[in-house]
N, C-alpha and C. Protein backbone atom coordinates (compact mmCIF):
# COMPACT_ATOMS: atom_id res chain seq x y z
N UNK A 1 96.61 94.22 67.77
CA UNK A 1 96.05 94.07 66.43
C UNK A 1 94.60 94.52 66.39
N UNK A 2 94.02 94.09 67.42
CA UNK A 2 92.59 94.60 67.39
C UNK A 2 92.69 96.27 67.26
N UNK A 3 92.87 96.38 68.18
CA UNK A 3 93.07 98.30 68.50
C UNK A 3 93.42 98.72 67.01
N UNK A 4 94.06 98.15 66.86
CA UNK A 4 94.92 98.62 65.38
C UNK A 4 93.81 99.04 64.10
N UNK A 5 92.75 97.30 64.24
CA UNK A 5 91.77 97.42 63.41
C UNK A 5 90.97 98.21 63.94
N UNK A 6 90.18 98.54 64.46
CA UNK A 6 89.51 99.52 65.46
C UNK A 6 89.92 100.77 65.31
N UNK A 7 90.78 101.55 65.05
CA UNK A 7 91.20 102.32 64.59
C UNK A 7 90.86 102.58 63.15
N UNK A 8 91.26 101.81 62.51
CA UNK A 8 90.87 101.80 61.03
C UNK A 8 89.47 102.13 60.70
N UNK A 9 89.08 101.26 61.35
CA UNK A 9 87.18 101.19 60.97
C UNK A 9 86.99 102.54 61.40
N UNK A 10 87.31 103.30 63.02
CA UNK A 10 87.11 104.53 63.02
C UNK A 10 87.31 105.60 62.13
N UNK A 11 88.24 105.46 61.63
CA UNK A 11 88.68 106.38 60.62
C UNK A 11 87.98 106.03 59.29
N UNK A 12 87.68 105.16 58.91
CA UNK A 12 87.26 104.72 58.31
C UNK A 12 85.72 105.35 57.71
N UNK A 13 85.04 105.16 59.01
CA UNK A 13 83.93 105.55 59.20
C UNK A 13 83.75 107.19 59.07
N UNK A 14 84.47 107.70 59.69
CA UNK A 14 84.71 109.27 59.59
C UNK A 14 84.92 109.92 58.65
N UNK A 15 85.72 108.92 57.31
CA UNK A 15 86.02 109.38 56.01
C UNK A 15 84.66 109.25 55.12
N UNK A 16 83.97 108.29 55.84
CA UNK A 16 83.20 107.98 54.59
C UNK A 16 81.97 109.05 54.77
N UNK A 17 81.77 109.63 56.27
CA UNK A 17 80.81 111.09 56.22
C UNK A 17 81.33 112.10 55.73
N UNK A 18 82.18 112.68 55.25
CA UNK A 18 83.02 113.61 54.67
C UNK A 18 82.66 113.52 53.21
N UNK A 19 82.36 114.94 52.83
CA UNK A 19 81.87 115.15 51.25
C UNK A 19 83.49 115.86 50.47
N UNK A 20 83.83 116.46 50.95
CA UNK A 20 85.37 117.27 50.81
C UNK A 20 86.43 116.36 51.02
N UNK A 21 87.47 116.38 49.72
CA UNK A 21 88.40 115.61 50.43
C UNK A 21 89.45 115.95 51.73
N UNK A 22 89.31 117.36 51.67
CA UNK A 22 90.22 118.21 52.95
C UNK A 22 89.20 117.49 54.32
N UNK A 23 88.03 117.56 54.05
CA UNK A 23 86.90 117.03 55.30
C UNK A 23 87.08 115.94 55.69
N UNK A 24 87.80 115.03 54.48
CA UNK A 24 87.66 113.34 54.85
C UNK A 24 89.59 113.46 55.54
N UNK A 25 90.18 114.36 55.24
CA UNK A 25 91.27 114.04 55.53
C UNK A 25 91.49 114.50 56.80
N UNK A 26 91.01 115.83 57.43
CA UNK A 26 91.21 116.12 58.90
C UNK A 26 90.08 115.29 59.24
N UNK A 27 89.29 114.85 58.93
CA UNK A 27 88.26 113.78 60.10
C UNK A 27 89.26 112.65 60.02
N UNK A 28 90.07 112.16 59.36
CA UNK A 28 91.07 111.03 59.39
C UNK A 28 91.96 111.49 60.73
N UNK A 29 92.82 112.40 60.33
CA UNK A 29 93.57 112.56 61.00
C UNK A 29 92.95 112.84 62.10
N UNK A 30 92.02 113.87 63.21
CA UNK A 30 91.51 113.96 64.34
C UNK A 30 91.25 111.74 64.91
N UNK A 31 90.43 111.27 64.29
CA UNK A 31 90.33 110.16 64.68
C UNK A 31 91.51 109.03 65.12
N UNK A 32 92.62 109.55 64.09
CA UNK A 32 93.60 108.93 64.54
C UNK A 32 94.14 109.32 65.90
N UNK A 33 94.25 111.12 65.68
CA UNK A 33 95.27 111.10 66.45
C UNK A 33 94.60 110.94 67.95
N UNK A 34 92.89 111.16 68.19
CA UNK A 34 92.11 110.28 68.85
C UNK A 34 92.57 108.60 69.88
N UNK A 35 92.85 108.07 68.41
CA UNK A 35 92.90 106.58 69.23
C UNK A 35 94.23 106.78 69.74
N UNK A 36 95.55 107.14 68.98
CA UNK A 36 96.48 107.20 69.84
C UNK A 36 96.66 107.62 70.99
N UNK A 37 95.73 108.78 71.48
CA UNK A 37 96.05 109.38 72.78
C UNK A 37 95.03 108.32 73.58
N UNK A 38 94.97 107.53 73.57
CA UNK A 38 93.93 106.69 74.32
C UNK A 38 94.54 105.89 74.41
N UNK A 39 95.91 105.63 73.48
CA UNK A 39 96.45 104.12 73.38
C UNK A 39 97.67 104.53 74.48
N UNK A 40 98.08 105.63 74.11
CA UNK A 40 98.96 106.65 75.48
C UNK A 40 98.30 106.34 76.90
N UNK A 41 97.12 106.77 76.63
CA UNK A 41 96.57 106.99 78.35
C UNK A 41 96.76 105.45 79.02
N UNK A 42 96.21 104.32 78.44
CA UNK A 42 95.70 103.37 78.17
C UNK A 42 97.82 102.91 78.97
N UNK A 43 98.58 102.76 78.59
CA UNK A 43 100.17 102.47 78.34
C UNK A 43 100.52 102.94 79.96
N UNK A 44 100.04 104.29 79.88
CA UNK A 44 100.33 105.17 81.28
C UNK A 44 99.56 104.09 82.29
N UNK A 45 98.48 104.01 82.06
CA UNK A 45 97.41 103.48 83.28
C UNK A 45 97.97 101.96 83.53
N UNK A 46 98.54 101.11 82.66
CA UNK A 46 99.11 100.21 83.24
C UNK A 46 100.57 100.18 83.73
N UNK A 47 101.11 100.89 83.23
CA UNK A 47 102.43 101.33 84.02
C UNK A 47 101.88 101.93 85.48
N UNK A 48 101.05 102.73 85.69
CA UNK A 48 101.16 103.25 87.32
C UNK A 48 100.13 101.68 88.31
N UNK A 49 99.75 100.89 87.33
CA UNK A 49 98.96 99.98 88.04
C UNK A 49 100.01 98.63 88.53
N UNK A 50 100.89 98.39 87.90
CA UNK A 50 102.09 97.69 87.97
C UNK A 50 102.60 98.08 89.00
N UNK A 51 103.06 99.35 89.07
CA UNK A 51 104.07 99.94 90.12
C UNK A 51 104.92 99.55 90.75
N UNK A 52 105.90 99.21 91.61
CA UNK A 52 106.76 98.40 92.41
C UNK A 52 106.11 96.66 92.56
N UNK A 53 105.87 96.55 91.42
CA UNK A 53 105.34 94.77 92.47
C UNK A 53 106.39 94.17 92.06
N UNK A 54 107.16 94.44 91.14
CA UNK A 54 108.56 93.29 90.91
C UNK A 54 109.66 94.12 92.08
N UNK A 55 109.60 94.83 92.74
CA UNK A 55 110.79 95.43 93.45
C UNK A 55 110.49 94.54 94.72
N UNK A 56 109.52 94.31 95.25
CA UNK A 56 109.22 93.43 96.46
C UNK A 56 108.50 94.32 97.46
N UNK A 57 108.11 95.28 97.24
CA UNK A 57 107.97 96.72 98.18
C UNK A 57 106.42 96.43 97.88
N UNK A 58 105.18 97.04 98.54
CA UNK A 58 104.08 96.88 98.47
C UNK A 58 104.26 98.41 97.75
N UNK A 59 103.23 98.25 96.79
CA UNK A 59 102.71 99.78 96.10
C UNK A 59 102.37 100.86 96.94
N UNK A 60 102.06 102.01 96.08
CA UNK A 60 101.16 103.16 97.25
C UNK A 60 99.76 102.72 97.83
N UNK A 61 99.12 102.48 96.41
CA UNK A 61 97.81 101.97 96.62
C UNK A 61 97.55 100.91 97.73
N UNK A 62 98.70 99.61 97.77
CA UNK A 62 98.37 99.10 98.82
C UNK A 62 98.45 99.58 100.38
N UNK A 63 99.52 99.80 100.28
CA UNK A 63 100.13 100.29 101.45
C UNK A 63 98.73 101.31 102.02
N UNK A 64 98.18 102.20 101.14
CA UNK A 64 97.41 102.92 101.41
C UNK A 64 95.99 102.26 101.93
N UNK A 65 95.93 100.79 101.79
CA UNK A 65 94.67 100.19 101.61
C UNK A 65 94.72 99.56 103.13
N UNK A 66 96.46 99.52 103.90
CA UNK A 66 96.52 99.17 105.04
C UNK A 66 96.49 99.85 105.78
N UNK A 67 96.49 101.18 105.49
CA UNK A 67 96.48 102.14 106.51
C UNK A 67 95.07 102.39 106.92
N UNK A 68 94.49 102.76 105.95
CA UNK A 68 92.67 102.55 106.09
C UNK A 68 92.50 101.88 106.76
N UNK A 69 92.72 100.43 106.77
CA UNK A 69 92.42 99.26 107.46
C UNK A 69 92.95 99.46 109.18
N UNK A 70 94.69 100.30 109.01
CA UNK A 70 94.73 99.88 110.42
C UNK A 70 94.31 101.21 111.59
N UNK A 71 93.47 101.82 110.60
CA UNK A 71 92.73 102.88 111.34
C UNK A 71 91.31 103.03 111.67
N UNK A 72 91.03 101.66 110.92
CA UNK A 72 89.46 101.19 111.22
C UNK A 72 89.58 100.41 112.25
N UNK A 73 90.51 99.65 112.24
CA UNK A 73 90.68 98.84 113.59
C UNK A 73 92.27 98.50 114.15
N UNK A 74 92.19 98.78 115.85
CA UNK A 74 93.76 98.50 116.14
C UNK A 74 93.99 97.43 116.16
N UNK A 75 92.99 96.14 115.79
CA UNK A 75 93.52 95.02 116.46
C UNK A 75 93.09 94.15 115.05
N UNK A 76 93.26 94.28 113.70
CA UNK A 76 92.61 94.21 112.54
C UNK A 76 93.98 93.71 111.62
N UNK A 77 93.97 92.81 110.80
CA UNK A 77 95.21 92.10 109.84
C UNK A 77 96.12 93.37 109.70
N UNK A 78 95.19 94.50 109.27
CA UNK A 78 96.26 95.57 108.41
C UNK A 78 97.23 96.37 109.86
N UNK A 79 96.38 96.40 110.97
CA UNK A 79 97.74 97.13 112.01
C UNK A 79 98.51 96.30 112.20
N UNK A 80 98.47 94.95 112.33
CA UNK A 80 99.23 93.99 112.50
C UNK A 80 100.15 93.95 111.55
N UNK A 81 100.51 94.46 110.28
CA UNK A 81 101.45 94.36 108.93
C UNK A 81 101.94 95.27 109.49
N UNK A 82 101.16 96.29 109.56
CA UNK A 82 101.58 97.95 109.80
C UNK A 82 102.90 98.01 110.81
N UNK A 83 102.85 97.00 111.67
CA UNK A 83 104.09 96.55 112.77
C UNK A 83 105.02 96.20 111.95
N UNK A 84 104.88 95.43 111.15
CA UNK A 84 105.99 94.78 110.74
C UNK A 84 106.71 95.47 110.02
N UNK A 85 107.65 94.58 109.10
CA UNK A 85 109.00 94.99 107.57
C UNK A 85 109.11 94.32 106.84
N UNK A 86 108.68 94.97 105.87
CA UNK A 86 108.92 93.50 104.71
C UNK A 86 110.40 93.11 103.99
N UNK A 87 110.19 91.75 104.20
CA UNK A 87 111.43 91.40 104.19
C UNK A 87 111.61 91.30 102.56
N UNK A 88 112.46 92.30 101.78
CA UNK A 88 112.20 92.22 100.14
C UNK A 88 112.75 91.50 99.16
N UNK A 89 113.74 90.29 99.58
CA UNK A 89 114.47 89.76 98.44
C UNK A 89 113.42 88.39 98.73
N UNK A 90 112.87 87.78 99.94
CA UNK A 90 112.12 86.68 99.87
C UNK A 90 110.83 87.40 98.86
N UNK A 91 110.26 88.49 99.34
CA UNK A 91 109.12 88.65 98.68
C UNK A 91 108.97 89.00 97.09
N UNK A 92 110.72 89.01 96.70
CA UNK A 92 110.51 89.24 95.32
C UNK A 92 110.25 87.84 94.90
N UNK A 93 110.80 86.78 95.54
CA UNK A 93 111.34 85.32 95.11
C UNK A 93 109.70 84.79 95.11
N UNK A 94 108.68 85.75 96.15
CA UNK A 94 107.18 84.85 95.80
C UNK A 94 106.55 85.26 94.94
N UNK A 95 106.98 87.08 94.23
CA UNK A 95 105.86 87.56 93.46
C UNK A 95 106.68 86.51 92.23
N UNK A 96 107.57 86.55 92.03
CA UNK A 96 108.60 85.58 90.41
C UNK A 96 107.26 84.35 90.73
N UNK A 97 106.93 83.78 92.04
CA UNK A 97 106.27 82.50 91.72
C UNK A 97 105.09 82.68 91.45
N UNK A 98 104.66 83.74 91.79
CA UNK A 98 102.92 83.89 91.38
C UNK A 98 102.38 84.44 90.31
N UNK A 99 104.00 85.39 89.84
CA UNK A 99 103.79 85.75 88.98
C UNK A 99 103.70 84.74 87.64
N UNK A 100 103.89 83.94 87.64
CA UNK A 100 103.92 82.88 86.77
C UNK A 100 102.52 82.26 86.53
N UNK A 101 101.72 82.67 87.73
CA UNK A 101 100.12 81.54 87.86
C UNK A 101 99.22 82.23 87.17
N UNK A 102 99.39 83.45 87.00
CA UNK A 102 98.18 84.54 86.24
C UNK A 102 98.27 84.60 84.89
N UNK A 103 96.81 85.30 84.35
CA UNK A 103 97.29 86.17 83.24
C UNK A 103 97.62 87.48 83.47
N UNK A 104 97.86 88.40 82.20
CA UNK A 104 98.11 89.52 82.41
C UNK A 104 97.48 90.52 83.01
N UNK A 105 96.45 90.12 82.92
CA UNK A 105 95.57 91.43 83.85
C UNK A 105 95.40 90.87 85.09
N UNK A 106 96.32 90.28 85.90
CA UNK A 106 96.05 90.18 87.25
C UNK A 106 97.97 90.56 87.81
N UNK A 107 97.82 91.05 88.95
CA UNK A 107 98.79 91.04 89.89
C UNK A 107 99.53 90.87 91.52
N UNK A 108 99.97 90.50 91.56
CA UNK A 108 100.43 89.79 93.12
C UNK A 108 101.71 91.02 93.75
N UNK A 109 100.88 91.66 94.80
CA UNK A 109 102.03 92.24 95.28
C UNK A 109 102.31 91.33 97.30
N UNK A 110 103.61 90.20 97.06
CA UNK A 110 103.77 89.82 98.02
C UNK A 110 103.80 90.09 99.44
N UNK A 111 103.80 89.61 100.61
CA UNK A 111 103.70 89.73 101.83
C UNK A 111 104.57 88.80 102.36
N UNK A 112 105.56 89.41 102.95
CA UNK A 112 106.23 88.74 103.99
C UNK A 112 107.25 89.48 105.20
N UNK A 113 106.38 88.90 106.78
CA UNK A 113 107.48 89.51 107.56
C UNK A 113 107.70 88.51 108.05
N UNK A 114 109.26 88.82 108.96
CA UNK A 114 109.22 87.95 110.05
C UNK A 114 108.96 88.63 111.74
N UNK A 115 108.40 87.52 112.05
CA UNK A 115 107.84 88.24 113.58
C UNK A 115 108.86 87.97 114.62
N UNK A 116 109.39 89.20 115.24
CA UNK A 116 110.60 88.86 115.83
C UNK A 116 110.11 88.93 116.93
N UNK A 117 111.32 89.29 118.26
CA UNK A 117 111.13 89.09 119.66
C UNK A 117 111.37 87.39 120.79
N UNK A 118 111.94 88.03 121.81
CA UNK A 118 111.63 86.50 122.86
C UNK A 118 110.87 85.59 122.74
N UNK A 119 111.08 84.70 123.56
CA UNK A 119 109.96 83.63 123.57
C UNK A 119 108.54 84.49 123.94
N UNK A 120 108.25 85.39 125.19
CA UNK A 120 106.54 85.76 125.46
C UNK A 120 106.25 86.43 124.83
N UNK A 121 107.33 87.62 124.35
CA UNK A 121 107.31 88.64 123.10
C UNK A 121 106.76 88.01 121.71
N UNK A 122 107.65 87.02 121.07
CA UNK A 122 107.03 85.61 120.33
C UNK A 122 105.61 85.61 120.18
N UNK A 123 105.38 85.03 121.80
CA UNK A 123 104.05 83.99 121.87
C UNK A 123 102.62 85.01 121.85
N UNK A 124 103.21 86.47 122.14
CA UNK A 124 102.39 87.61 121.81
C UNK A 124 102.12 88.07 121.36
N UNK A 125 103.12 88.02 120.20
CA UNK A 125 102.79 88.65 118.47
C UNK A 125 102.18 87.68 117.71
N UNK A 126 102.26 86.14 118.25
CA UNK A 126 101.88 85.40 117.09
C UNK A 126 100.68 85.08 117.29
N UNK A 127 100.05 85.11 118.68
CA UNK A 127 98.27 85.32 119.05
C UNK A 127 97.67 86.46 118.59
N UNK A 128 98.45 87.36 118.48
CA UNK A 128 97.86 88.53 118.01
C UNK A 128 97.61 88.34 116.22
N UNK A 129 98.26 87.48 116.00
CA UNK A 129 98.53 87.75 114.59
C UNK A 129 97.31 86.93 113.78
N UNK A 130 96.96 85.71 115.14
CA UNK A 130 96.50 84.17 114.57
C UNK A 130 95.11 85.10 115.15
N UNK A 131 94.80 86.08 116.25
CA UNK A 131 93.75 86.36 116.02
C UNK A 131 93.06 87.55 115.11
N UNK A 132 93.98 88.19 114.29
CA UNK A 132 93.92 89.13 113.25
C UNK A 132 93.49 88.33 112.13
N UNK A 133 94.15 87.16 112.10
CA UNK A 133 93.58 86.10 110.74
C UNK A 133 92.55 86.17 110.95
N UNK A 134 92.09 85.37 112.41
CA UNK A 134 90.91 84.81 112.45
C UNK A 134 89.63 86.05 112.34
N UNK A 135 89.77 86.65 112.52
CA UNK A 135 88.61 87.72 112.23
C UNK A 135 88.54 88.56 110.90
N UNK A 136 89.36 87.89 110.22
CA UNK A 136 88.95 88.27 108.77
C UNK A 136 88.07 87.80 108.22
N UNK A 137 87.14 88.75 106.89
CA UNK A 137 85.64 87.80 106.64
C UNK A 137 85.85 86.79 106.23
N UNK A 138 86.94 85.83 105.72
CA UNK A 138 86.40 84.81 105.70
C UNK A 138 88.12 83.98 105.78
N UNK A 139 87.66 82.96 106.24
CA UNK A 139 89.18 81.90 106.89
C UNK A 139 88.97 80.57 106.19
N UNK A 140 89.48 79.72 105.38
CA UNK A 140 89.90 78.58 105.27
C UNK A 140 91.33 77.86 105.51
N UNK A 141 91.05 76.48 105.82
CA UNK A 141 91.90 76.02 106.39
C UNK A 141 92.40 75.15 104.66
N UNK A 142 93.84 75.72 104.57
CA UNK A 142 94.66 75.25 103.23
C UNK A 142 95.95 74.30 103.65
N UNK A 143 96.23 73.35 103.93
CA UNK A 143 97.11 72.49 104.16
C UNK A 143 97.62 72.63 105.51
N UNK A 144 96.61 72.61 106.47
CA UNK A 144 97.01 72.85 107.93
C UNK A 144 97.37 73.98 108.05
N UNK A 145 97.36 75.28 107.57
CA UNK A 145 96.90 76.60 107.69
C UNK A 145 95.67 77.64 107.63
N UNK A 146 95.90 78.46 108.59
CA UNK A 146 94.65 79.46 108.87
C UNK A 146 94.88 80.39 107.46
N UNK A 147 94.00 80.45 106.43
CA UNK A 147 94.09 81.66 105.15
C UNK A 147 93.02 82.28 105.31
N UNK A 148 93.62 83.75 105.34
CA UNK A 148 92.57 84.31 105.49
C UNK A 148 92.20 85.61 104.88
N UNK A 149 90.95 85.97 104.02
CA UNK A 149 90.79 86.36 103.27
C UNK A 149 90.10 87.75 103.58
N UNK A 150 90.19 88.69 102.61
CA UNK A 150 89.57 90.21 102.58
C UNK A 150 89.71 91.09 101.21
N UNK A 151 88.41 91.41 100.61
CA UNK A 151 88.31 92.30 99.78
C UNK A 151 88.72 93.85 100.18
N UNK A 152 89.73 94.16 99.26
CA UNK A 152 89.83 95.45 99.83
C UNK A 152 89.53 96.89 99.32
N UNK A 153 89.00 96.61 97.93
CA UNK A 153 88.82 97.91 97.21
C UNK A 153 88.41 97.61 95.55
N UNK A 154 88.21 98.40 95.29
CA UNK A 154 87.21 97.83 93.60
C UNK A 154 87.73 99.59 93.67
N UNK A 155 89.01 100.15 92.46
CA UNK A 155 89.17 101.25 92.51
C UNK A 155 89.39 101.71 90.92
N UNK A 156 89.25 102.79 90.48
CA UNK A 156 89.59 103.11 89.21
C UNK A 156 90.87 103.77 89.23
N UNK A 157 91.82 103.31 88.06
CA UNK A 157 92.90 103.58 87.63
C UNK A 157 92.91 104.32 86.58
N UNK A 158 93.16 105.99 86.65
CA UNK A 158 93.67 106.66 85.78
C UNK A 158 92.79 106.86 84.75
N UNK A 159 91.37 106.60 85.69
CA UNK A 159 89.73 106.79 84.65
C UNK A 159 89.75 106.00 83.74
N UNK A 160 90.97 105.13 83.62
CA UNK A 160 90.31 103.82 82.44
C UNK A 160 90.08 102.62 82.65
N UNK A 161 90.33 102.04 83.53
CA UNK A 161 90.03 100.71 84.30
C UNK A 161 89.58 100.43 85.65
N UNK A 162 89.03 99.39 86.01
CA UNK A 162 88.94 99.58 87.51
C UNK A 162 89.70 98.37 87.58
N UNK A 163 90.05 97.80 89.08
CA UNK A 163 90.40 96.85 89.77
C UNK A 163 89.61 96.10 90.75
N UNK A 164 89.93 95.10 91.04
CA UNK A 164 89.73 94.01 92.31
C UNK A 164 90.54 93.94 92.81
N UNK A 165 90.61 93.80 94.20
CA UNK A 165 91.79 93.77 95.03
C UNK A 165 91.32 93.08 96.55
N UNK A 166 92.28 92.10 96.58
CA UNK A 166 92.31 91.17 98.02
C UNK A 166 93.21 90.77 98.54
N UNK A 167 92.84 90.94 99.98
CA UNK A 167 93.83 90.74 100.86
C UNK A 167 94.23 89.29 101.56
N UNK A 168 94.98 88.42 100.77
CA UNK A 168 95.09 87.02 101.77
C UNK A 168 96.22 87.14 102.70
N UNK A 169 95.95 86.28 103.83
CA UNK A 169 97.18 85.97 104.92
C UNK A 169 97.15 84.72 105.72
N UNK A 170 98.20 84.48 105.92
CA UNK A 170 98.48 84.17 107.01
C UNK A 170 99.85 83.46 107.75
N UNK A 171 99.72 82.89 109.14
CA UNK A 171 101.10 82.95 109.41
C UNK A 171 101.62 81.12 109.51
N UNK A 172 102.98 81.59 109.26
CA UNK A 172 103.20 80.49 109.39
C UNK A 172 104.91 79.99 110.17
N UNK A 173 104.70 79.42 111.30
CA UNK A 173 106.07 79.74 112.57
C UNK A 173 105.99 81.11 112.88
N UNK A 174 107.26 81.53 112.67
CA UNK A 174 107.40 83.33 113.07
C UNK A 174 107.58 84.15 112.11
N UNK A 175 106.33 83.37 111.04
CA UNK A 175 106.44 84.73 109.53
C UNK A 175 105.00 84.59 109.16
N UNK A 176 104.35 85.95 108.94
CA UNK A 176 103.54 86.33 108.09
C UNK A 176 103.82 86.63 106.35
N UNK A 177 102.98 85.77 106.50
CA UNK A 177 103.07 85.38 104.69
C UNK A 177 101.53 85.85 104.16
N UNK A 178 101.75 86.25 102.67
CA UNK A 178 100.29 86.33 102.22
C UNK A 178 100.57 87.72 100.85
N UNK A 179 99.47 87.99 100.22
CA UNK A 179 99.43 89.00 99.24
C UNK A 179 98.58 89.50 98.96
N UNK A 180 98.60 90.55 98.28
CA UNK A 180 97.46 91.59 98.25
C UNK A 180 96.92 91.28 96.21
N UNK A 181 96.47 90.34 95.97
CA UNK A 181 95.63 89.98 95.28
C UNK A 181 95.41 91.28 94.40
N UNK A 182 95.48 91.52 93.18
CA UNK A 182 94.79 92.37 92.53
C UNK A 182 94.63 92.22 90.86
N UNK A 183 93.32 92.42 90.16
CA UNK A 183 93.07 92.29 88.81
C UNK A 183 92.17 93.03 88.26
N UNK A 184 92.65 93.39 87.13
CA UNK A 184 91.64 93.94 86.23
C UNK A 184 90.00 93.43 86.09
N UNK A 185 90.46 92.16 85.77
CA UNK A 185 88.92 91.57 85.96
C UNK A 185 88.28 92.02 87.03
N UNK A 186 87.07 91.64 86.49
CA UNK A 186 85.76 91.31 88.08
C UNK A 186 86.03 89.88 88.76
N UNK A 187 86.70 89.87 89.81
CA UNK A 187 87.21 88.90 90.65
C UNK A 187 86.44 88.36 91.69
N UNK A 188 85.41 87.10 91.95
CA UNK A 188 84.95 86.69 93.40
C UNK A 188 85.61 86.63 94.02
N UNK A 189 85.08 86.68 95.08
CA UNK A 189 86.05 86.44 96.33
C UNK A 189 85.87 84.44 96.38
N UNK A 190 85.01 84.13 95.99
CA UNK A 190 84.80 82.70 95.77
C UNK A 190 85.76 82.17 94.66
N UNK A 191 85.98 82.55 93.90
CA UNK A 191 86.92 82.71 92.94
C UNK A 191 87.90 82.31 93.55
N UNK A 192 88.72 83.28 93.81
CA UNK A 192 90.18 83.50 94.60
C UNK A 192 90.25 82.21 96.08
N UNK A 193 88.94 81.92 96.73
CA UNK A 193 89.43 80.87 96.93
C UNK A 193 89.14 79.75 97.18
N UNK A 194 88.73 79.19 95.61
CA UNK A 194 88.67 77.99 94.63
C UNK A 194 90.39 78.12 94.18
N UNK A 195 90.76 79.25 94.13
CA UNK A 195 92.57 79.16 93.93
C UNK A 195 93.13 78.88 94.79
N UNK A 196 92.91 79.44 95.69
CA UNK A 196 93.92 79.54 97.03
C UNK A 196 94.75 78.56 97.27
N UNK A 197 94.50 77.43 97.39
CA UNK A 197 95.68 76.02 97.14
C UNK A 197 96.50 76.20 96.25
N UNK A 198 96.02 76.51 95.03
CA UNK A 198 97.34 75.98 94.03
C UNK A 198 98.34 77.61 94.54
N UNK A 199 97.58 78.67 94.81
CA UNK A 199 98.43 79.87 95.32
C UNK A 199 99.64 79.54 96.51
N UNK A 200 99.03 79.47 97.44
CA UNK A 200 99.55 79.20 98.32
C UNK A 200 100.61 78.11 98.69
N UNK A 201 100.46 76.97 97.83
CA UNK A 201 101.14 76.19 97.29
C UNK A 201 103.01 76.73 96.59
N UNK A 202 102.61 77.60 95.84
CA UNK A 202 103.35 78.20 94.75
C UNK A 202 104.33 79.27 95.98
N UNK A 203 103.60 79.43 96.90
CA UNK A 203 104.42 81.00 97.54
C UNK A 203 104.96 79.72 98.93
N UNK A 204 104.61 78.60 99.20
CA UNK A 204 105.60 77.63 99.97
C UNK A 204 106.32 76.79 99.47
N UNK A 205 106.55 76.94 98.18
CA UNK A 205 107.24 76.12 97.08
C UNK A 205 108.57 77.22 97.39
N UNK A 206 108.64 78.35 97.53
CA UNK A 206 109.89 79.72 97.85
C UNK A 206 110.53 79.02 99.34
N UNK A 207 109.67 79.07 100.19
CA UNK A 207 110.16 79.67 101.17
C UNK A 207 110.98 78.36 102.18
């Protein structure tokens, strides 16, 4: 509705500098057809920002945000995913729950593997994993779990918006759990976790 009015007033405005009525009528029409292609671009840019997060699959963008990560460091949260598979009918069942906690300009693309192998195989992936948490910038402890937190990118979408985007994790038995945080807004990282309970809450309420 706003846009709608906003439009109007533009046109609006455009008619009323126009001495010719042919002048007031193509300055109408250019202005319109103006806001529409903006309302297009605008339609597009949240469709490619959405992308797979209801399929259970991590996006390009993310996926892309772990690769960075697991090439800055081998021993860093993101090579540690980079091992894994996401397992996709649980991780649809957490974005349905988180998806429920936001507004619209925020999105949850889930995380979940399970960490397989023997018992030393086990006890080797899951030190590795508990020390990948732990060296993330910042760790709180959420109901007898290690969470652990990382900003990962502030990016523009399709030249009309930017994003916030964060990386939480952590494990819990022989599964890595966690999500890649992302919103339109300007997001703290203090923010996100002043949430983190009722989040985290919501994605062990699934599993």
């Amino acid at each position: 509705m706003r846009r709608r009015l906003w439009t109007w007033l533009l046109v609006g405005a455009a008619v009323s500098g126009c001495d010719a009525p042919e002048g007031r009528t193509r300055a109408a029409a250019e202005m319109a057809e103006m806001a529409g292609s903006r309302t297009a671009e605008a339609a597009r840019a949240a469709r490619a920002w959405a992308g797979q997060l209801s399929l259970g699959e991590l996006s390009e963008s993310a996926k892309g945000w772990l690769r960075q990560g697991a090439g800055a460091s081998s021993s860093g949260i993101e090579a540690v995913l980079q091992k894994g598979e996401q397992v996709v009918p649980v991780a649809v069942e957490i974005g349905r729950a988180l998806g429920a906690a936001v507004d619209t300009s925020t999105q949850f693309e889930p995380i979940y593997q399970e960490v397989p192998g023997g018992s030393s195989e086990l006890a080797e992936r899951r030190a590795e994993a508990d020390a990948a948490i732990g060296d993330m910038p910042r760790v709180e402890v959420i109901d007898g779990l290690s969470v652990g937190f990382k900003q990962l990118s502030s990016v523009d979408v399709a030249r009309t918006s930017s994003e916030s985007a964060y990386l939480v994790m952590w494990r819990q038995h022989d599964r890595l759990i966690g999500f890649v945080f992302r919103s339109r807004r300007d997001v703290a990282l203090a923010d996100l976790v002043r949430d983190a309970p009722r989040l985290v809450a919501l994605v062990r309420s699934v599993l």
